[in-house]
PDB file of N, CA and C in Angstrom:
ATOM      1  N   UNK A   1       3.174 -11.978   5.939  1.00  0.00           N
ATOM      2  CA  UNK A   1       1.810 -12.396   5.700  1.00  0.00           C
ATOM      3  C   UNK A   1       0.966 -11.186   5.299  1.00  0.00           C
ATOM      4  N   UNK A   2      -0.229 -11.406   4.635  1.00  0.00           N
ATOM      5  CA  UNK A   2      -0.916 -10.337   4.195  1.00  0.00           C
ATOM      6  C   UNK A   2      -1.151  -9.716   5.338  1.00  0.00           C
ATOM      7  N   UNK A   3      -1.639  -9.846   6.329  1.00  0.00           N
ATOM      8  CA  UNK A   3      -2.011  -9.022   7.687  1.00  0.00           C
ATOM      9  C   UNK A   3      -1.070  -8.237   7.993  1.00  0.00           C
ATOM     10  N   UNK A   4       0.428  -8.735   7.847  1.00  0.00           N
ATOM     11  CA  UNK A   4       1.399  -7.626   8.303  1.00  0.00           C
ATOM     12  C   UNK A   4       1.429  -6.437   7.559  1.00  0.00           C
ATOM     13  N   UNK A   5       1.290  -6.715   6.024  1.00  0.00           N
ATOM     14  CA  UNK A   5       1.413  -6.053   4.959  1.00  0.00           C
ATOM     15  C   UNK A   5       0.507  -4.960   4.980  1.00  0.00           C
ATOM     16  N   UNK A   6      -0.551  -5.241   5.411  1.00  0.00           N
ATOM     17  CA  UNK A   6      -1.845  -4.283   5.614  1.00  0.00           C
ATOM     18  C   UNK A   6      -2.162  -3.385   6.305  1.00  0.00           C
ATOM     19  N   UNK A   7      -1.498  -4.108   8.020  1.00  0.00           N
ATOM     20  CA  UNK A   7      -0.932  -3.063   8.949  1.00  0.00           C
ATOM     21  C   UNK A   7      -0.242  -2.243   8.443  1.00  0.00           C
ATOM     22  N   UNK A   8       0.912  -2.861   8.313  1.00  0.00           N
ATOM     23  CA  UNK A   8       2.444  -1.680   7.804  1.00  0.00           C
ATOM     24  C   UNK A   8       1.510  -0.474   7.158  1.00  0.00           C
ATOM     25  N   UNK A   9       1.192  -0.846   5.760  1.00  0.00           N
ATOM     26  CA  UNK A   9       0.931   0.222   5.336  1.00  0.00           C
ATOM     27  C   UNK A   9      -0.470   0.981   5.962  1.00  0.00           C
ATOM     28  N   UNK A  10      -1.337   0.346   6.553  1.00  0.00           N
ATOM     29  CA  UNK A  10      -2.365   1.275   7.643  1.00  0.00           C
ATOM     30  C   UNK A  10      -1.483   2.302   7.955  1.00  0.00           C
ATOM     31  N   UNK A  11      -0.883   1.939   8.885  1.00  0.00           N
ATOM     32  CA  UNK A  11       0.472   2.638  10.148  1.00  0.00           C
ATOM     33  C   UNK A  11       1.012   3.831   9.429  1.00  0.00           C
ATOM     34  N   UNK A  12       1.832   3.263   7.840  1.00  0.00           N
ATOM     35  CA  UNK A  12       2.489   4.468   7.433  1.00  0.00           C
ATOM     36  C   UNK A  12       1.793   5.647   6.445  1.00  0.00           C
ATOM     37  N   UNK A  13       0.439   5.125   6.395  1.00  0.00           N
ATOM     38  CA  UNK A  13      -0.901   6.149   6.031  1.00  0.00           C
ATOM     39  C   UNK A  13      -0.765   6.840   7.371  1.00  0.00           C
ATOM     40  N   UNK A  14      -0.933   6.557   8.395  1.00  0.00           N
ATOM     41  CA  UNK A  14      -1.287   7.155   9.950  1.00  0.00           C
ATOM     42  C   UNK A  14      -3.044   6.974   9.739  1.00  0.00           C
ATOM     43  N   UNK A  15      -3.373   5.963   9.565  1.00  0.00           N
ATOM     44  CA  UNK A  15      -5.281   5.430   9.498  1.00  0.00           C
ATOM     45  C   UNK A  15      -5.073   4.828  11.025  1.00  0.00           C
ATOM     46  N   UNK A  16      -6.592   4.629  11.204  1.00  0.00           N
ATOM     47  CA  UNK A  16      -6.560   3.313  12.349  1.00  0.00           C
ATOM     48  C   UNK A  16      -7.595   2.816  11.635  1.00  0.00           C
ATOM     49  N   UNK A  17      -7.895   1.677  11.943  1.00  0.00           N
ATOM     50  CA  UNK A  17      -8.953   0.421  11.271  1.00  0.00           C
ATOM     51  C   UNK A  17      -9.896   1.277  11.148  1.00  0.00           C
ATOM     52  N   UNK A  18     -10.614   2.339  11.960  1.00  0.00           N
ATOM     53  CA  UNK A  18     -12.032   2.366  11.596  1.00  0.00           C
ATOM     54  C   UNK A  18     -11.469   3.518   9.942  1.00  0.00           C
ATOM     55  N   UNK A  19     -10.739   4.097  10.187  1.00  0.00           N
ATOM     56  CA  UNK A  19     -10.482   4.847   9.139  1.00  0.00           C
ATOM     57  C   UNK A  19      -9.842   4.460   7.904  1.00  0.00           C
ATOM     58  N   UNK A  20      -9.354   3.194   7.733  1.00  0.00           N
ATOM     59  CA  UNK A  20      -9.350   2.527   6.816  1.00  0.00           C
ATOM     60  C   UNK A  20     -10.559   1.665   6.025  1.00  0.00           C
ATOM     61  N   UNK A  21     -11.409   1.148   7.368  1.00  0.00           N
ATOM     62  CA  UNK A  21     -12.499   0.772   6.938  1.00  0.00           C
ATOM     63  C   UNK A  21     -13.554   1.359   6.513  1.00  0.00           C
ATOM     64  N   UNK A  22     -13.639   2.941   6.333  1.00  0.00           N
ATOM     65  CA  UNK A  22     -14.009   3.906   5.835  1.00  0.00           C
ATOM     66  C   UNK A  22     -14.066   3.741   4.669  1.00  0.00           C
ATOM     67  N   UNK A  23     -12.475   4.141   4.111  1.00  0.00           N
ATOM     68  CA  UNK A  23     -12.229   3.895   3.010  1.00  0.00           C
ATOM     69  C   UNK A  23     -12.520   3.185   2.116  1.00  0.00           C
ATOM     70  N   UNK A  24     -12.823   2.137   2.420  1.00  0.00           N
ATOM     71  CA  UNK A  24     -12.839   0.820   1.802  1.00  0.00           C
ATOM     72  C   UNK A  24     -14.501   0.125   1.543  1.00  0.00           C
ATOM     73  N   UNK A  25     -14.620   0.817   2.538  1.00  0.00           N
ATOM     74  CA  UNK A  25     -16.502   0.633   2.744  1.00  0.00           C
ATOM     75  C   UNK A  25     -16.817  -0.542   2.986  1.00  0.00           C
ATOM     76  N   UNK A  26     -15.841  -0.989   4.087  1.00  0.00           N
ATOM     77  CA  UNK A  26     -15.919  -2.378   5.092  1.00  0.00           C
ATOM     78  C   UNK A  26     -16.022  -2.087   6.907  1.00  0.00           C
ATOM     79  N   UNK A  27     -16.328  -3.557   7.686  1.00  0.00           N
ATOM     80  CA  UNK A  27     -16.093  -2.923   8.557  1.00  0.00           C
ATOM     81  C   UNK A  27     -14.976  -2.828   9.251  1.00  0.00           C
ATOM     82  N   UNK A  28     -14.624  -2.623  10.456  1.00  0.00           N
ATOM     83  CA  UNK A  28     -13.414  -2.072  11.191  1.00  0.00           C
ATOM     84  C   UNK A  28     -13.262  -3.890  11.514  1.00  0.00           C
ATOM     85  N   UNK A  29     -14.252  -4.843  12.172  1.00  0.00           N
ATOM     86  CA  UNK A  29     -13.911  -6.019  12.250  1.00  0.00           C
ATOM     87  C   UNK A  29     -13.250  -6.711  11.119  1.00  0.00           C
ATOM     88  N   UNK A  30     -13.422  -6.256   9.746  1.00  0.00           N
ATOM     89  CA  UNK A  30     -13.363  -7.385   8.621  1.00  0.00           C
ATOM     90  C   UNK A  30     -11.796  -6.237   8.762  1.00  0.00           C
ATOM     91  N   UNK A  31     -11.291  -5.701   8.989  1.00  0.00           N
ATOM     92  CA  UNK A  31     -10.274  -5.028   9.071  1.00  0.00           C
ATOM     93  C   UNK A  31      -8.960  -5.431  10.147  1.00  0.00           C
ATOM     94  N   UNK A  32      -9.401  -5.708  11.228  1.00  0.00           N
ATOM     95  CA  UNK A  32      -9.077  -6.519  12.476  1.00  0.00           C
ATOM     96  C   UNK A  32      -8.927  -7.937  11.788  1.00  0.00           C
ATOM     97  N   UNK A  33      -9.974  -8.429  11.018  1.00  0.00           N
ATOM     98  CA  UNK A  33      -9.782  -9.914  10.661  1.00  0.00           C
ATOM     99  C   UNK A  33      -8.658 -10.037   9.493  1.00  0.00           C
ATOM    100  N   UNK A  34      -8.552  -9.624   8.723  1.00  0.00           N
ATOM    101  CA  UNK A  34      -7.436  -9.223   7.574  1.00  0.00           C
ATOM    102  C   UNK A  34      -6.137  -9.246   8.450  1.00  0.00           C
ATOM    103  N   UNK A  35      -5.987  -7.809   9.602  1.00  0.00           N
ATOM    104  CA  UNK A  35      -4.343  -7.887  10.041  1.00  0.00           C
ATOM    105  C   UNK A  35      -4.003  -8.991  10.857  1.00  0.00           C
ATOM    106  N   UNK A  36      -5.195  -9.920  11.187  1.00  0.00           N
ATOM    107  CA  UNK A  36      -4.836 -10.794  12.352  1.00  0.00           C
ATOM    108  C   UNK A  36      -4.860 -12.506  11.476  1.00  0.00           C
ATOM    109  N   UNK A  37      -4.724 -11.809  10.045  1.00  0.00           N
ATOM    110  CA  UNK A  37      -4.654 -13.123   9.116  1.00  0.00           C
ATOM    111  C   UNK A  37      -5.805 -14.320   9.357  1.00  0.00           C
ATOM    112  N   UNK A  38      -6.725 -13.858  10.053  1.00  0.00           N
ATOM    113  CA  UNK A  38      -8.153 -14.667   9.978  1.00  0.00           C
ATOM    114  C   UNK A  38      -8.834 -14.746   8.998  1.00  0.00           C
ATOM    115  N   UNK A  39      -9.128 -13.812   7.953  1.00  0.00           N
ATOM    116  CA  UNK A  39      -9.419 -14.324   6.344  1.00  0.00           C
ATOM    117  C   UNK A  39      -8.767 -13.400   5.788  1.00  0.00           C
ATOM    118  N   UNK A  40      -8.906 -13.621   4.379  1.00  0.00           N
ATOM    119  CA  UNK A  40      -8.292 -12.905   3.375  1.00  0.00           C
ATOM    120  C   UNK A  40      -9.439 -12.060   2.427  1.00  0.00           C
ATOM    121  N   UNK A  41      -9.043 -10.745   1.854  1.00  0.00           N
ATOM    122  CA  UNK A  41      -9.778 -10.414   1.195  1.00  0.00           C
ATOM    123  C   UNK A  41     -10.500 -10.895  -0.247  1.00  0.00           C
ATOM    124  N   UNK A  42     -12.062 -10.989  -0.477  1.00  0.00           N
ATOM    125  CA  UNK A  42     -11.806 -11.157  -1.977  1.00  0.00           C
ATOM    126  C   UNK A  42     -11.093 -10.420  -3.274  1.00  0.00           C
ATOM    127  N   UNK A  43     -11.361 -11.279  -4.167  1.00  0.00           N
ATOM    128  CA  UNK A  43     -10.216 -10.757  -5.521  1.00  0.00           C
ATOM    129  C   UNK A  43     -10.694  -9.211  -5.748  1.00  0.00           C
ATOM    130  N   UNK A  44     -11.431  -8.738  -5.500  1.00  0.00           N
ATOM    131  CA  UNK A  44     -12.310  -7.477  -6.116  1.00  0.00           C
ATOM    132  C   UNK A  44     -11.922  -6.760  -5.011  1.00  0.00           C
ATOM    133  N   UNK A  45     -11.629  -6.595  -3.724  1.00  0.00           N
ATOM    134  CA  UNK A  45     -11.196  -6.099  -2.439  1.00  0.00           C
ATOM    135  C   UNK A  45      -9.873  -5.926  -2.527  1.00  0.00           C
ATOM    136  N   UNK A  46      -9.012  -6.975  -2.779  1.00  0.00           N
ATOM    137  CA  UNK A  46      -7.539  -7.224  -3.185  1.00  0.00           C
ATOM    138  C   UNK A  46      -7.127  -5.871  -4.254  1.00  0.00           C
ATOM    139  N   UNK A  47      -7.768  -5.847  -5.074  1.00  0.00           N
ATOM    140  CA  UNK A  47      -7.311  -4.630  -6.143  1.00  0.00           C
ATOM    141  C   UNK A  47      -7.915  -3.470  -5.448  1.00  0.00           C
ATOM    142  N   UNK A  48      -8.768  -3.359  -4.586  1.00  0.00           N
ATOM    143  CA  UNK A  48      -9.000  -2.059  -4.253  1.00  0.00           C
ATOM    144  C   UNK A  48      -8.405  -1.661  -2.856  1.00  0.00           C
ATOM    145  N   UNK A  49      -7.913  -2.668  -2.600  1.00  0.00           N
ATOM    146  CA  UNK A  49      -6.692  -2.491  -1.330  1.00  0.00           C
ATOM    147  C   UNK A  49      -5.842  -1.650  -1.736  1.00  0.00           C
ATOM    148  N   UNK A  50      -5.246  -2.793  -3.181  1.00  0.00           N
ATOM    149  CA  UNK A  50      -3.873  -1.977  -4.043  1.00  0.00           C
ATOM    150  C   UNK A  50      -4.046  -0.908  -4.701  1.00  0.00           C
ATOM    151  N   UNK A  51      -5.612  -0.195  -4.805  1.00  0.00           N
ATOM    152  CA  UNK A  51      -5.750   1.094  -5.356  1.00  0.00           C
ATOM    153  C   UNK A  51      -5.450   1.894  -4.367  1.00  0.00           C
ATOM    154  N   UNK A  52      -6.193   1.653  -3.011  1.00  0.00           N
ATOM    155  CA  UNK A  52      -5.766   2.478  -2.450  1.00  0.00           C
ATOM    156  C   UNK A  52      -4.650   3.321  -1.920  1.00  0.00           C
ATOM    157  N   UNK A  53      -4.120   1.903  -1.642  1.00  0.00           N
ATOM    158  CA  UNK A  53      -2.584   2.150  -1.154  1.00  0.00           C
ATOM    159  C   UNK A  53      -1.481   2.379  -2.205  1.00  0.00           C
ATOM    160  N   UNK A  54      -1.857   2.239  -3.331  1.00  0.00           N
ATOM    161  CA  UNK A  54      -0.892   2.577  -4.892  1.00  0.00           C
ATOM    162  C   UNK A  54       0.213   1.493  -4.535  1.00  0.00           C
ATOM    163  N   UNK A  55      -0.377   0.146  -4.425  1.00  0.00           N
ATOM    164  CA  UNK A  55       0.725  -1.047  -4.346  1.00  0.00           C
ATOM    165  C   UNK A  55       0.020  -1.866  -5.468  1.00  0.00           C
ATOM    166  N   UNK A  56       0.949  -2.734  -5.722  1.00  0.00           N
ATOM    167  CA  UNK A  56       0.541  -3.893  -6.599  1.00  0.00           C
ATOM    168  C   UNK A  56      -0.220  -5.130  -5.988  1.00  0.00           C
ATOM    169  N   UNK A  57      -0.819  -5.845  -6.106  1.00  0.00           N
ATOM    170  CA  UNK A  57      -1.379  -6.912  -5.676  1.00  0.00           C
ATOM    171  C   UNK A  57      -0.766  -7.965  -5.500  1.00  0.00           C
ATOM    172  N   UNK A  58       0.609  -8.075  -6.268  1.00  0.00           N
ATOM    173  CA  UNK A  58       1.476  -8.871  -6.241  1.00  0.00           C
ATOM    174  C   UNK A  58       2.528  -8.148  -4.646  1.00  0.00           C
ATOM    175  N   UNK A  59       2.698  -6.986  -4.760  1.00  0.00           N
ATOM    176  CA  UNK A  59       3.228  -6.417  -3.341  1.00  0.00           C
ATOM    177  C   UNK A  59       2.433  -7.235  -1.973  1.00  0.00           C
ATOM    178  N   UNK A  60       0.977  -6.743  -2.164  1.00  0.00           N
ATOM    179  CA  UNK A  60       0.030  -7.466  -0.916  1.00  0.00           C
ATOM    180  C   UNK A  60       0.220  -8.784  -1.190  1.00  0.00           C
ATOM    181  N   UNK A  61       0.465  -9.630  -2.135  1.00  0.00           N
ATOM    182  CA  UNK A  61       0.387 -11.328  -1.850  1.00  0.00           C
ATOM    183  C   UNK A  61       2.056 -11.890  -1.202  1.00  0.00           C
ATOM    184  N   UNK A  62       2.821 -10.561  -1.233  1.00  0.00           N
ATOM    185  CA  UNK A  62       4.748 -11.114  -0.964  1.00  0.00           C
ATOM    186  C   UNK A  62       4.901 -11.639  -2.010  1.00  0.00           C
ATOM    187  N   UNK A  63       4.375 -11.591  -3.392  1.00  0.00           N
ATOM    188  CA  UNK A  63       5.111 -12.190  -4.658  1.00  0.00           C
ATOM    189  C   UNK A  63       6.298 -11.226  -5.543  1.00  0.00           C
ATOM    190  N   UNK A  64       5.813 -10.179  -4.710  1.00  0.00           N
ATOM    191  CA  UNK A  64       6.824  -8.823  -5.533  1.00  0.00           C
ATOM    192  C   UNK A  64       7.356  -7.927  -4.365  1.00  0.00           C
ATOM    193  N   UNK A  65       8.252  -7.482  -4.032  1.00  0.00           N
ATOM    194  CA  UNK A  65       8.969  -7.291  -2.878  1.00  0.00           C
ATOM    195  C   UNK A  65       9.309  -5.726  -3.138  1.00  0.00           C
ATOM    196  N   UNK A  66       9.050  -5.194  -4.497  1.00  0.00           N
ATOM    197  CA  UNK A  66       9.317  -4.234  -5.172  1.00  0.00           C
ATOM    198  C   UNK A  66       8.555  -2.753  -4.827  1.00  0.00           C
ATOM    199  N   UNK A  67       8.918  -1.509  -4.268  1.00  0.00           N
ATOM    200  CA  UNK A  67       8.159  -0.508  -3.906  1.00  0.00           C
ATOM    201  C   UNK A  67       8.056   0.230  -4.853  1.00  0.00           C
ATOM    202  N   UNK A  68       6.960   1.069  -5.434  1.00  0.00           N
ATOM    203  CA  UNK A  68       6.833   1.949  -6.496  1.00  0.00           C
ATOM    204  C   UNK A  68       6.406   3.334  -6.020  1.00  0.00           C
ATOM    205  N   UNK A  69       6.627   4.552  -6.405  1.00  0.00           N
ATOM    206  CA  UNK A  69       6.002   5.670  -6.013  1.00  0.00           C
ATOM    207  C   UNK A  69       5.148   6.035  -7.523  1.00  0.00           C
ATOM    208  N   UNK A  70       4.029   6.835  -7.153  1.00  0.00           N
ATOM    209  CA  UNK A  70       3.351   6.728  -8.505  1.00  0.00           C
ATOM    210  C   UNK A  70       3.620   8.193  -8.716  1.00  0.00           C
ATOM    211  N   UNK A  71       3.174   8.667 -10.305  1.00  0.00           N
ATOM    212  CA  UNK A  71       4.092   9.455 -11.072  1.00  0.00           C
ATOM    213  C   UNK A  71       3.354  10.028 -11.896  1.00  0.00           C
ATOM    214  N   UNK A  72       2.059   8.957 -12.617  1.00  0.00           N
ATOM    215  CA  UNK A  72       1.022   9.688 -13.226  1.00  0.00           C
ATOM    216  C   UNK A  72       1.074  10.890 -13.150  1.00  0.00           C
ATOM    217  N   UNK A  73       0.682  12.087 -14.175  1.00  0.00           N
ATOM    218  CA  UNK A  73       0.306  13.363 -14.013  1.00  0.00           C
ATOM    219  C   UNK A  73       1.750  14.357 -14.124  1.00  0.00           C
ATOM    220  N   UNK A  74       2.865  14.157 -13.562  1.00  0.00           N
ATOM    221  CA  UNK A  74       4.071  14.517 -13.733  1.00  0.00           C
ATOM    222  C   UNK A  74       4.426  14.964 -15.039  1.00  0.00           C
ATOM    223  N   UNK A  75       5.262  15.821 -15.439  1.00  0.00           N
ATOM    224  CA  UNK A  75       6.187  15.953 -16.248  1.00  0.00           C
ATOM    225  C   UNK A  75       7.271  15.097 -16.035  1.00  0.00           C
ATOM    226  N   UNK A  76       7.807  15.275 -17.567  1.00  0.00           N
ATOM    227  CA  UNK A  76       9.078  14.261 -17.680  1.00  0.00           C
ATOM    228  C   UNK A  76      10.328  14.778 -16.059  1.00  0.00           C
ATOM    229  N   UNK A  77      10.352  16.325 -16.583  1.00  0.00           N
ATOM    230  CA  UNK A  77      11.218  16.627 -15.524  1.00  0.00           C
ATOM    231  C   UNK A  77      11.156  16.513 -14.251  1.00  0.00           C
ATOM    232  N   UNK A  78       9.902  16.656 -14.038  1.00  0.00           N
ATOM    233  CA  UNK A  78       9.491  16.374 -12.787  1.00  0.00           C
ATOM    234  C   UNK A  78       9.897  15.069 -11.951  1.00  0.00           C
ATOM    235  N   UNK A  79       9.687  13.963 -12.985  1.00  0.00           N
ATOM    236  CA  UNK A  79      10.112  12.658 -12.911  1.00  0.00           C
ATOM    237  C   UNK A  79      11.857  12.365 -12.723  1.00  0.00           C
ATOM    238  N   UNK A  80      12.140  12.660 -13.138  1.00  0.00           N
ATOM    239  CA  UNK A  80      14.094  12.763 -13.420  1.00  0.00           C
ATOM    240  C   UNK A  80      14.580  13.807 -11.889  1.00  0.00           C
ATOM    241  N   UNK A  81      13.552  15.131 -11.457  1.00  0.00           N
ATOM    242  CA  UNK A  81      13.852  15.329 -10.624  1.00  0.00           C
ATOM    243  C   UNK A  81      13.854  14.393  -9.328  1.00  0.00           C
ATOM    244  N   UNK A  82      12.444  13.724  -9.141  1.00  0.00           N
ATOM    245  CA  UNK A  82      12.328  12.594  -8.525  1.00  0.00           C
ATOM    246  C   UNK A  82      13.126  11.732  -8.063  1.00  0.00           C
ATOM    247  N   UNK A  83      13.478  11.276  -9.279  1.00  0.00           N
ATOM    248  CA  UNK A  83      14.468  10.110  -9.432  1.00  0.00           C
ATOM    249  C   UNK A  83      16.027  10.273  -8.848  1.00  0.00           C
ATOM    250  N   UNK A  84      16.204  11.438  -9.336  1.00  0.00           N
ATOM    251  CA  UNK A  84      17.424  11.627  -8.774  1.00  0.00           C
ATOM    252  C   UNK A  84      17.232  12.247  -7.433  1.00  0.00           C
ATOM    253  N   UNK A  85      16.530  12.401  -6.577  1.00  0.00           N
ATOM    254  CA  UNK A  85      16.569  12.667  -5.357  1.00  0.00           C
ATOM    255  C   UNK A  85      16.530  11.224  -4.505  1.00  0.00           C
ATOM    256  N   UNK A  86      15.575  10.171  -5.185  1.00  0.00           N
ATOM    257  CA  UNK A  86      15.646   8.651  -4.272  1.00  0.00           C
ATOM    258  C   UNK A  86      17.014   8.515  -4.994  1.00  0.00           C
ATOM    259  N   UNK A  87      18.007   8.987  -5.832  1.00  0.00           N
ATOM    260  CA  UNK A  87      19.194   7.956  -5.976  1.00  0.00           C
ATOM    261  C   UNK A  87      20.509   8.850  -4.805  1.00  0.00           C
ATOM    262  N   UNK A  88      20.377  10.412  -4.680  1.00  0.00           N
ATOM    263  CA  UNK A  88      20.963  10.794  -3.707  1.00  0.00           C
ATOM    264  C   UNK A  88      20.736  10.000  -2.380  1.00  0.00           C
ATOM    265  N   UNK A  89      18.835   9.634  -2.064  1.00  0.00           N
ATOM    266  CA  UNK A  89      18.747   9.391  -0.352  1.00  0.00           C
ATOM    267  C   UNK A  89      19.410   8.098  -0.553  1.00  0.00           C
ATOM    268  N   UNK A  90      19.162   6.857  -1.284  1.00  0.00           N
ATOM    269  CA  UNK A  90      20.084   5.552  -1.626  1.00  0.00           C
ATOM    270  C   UNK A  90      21.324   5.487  -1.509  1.00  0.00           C
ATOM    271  N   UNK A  91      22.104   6.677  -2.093  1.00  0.00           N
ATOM    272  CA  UNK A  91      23.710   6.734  -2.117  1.00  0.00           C
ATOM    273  C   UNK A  91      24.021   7.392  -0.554  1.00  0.00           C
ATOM    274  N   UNK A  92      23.358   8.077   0.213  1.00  0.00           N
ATOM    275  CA  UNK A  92      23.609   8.576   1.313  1.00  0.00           C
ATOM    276  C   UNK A  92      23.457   7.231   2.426  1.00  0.00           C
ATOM    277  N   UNK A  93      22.975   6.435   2.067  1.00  0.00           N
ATOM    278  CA  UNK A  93      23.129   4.875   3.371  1.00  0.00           C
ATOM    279  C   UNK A  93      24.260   4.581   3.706  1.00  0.00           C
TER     280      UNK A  93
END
């Protein structure tokens, strides 16, 4: 559910609500109300969730299950270095 989704990634920021709700320039309740799936954010909140957190909106709705790391700004090599380091930690499971 979106609430879990929101936590999780709170948690693996290391935020707590009021410091997310910082961010966001909401309050710590409408933050509490989100993880406890009591409402949902609007559409304009929704994308600035996913800005923040560099997820897709389709990630926050469970329509895309898919994790991305962002890359912008990189060199090519930089990128390929990247890459081949998540395909070493993948092959090491």
């Amino acid at each position: 559910m979106f609430g879990d989704i929101v936590k999780k990634l709170r948690l693996s920021h290391n935020l707590n609500q009021v410091q997310l709700a910082d961010e966001l320039n909401v309050s710590k309740q409408t933050i509490s109300n989100w993880e406890n799936n009591n409402i949902l954010p609007s559409i304009d909140m929704l994308v600035k969730i996913s800005r923040f957190f560099s997820v897709s909106t389709d990630f926050l709705l469970e329509l895309d299950t898919r994790k991305y790391i962002e890359v912008t700004g990189l060199t090519e090599r930089q990128i390929a270095h990247i890459h081949q380091i998540i395909q070493d930690i993948a092959g090491a499971k």
